[in-house]
C-alpha atoms as a PDB file:
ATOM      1  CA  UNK A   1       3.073  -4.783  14.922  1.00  0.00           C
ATOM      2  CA  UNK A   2       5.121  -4.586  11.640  1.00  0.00           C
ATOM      3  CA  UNK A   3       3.381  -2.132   9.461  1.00  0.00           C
ATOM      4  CA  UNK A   4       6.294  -1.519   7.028  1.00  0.00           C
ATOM      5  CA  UNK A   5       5.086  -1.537   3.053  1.00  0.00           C
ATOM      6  CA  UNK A   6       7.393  -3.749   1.609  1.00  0.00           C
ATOM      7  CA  UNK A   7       5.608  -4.341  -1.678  1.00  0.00           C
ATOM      8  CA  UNK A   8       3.119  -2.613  -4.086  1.00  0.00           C
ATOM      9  CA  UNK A   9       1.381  -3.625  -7.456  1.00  0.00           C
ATOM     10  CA  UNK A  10      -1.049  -1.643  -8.959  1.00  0.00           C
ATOM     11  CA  UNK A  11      -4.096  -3.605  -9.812  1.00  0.00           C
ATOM     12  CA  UNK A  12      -6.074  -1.360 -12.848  1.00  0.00           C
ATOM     13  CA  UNK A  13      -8.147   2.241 -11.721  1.00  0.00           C
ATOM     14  CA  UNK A  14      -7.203   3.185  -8.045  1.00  0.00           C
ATOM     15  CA  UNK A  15      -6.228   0.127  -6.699  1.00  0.00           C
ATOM     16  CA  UNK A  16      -3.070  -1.063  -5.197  1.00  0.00           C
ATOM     17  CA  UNK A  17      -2.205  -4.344  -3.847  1.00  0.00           C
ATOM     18  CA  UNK A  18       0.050  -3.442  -0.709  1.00  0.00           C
ATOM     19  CA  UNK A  19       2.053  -6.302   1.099  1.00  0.00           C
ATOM     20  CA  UNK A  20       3.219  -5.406   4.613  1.00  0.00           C
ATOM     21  CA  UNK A  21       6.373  -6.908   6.605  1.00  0.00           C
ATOM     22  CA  UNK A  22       4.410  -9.088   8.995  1.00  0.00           C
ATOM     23  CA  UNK A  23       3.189 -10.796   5.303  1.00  0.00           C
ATOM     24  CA  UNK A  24      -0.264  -9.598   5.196  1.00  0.00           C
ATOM     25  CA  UNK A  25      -1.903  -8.159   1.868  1.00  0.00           C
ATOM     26  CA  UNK A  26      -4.738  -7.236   0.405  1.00  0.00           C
ATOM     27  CA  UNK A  27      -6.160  -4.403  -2.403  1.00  0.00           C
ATOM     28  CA  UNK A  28      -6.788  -1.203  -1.209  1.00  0.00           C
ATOM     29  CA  UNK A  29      -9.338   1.117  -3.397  1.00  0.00           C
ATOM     30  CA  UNK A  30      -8.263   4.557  -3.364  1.00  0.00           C
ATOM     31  CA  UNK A  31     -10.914   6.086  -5.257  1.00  0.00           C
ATOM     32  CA  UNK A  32     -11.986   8.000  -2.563  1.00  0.00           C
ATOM     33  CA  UNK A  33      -8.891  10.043  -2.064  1.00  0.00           C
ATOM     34  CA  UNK A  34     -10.140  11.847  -5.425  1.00  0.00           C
ATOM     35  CA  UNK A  35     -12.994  13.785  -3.103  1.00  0.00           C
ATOM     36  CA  UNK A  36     -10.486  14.668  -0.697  1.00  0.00           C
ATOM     37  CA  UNK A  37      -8.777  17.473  -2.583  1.00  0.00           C
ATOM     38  CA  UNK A  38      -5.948  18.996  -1.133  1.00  0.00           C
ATOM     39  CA  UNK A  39      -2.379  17.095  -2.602  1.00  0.00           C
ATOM     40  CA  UNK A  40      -4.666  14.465  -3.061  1.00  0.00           C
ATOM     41  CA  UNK A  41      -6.170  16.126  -6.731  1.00  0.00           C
ATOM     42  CA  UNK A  42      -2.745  15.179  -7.990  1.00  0.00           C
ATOM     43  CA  UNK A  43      -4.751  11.228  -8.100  1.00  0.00           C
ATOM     44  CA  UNK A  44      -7.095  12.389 -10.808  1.00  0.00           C
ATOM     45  CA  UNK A  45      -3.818  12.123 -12.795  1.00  0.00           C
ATOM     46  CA  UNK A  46      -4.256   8.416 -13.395  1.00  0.00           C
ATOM     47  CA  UNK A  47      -0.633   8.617 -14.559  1.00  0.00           C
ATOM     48  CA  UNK A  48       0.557  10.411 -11.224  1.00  0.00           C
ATOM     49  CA  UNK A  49      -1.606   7.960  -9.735  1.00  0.00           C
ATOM     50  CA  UNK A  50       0.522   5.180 -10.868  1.00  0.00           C
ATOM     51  CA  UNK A  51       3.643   6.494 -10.092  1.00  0.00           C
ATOM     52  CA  UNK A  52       3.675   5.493  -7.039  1.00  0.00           C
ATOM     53  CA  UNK A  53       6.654   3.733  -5.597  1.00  0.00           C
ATOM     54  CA  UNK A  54       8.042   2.633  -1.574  1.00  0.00           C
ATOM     55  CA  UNK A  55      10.356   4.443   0.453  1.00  0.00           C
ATOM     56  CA  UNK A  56      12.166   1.536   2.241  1.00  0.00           C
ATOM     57  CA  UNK A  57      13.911   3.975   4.654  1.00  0.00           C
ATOM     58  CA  UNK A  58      10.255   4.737   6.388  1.00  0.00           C
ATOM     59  CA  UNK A  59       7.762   1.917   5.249  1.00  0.00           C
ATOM     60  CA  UNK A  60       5.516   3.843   3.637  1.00  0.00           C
ATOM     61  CA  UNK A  61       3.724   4.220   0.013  1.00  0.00           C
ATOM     62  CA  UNK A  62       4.808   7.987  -1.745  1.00  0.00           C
ATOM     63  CA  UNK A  63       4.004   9.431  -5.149  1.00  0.00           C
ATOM     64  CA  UNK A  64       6.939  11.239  -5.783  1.00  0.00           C
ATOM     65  CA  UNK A  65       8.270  12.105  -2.487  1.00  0.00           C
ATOM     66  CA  UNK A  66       5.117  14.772  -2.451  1.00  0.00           C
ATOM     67  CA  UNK A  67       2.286  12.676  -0.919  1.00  0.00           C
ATOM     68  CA  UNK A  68       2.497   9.131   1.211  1.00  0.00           C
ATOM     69  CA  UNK A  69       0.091   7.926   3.430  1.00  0.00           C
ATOM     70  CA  UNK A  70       0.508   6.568   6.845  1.00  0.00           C
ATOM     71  CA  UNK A  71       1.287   2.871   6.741  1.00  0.00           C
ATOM     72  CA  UNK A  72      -0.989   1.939   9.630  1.00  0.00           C
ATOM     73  CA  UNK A  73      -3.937   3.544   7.530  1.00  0.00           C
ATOM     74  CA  UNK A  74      -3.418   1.637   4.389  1.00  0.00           C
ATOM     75  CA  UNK A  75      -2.681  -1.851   6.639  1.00  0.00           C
ATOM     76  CA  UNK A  76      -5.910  -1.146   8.397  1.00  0.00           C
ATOM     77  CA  UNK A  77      -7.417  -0.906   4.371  1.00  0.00           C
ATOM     78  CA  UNK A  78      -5.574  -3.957   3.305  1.00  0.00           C
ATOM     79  CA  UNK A  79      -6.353  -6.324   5.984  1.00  0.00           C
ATOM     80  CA  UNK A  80     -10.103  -4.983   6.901  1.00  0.00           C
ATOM     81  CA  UNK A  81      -8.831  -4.434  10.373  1.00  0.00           C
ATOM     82  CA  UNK A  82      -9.214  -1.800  12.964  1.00  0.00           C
ATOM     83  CA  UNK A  83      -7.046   1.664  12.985  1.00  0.00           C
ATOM     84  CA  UNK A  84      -4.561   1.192  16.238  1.00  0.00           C
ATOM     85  CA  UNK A  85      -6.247   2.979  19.045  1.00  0.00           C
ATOM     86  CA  UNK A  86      -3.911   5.932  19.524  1.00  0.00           C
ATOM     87  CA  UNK A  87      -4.918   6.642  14.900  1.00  0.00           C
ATOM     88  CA  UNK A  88      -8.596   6.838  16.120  1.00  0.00           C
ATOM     89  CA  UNK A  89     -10.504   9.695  17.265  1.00  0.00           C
END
């Protein structure tokens, strides 16, 4: 399964429209990421927030080279499909 991000948009408060290599899309909400904590306080900076960019090299989403987020989680988000099995616990 191709999981690579290979596009991004922000889409206004904590949403991101991600497009994956296979061509699949969709708007992923990450609002909830602010009760996390952890590296993940850094969101309540709407303006960190929306720095976000794509490292090509690995596929994945990263603010700033500090935080990314596995690709298979956010394609799972995007598409309203299941985690693979060996993500799910």
């Amino acid at each position: 399964m191709l999981l690579d991000v290979v596009s991004a948009e922000y889409c206004g408060d904590y949403k991101i429209k991600i497009t994956f290599e296979d061509g699949k899309s969709g708007i992923v909400d990450f609002s909830s990421y602010l009760k996390k904590g952890g590296v993940f306080e850094k969101f309540k900076n709407i303006d960190f927030f929306k720095s976000f960019s794509i490292d090509n090299e690995v596929g994945v989403l990263t603010w700033k080279n500090e935080i990314d987020i596995a690709p298979e989680t956010l394609y799972s988000a995007a598409t309203k499909s299941s985690l693979p099995d060996w993500m799910q616990s």
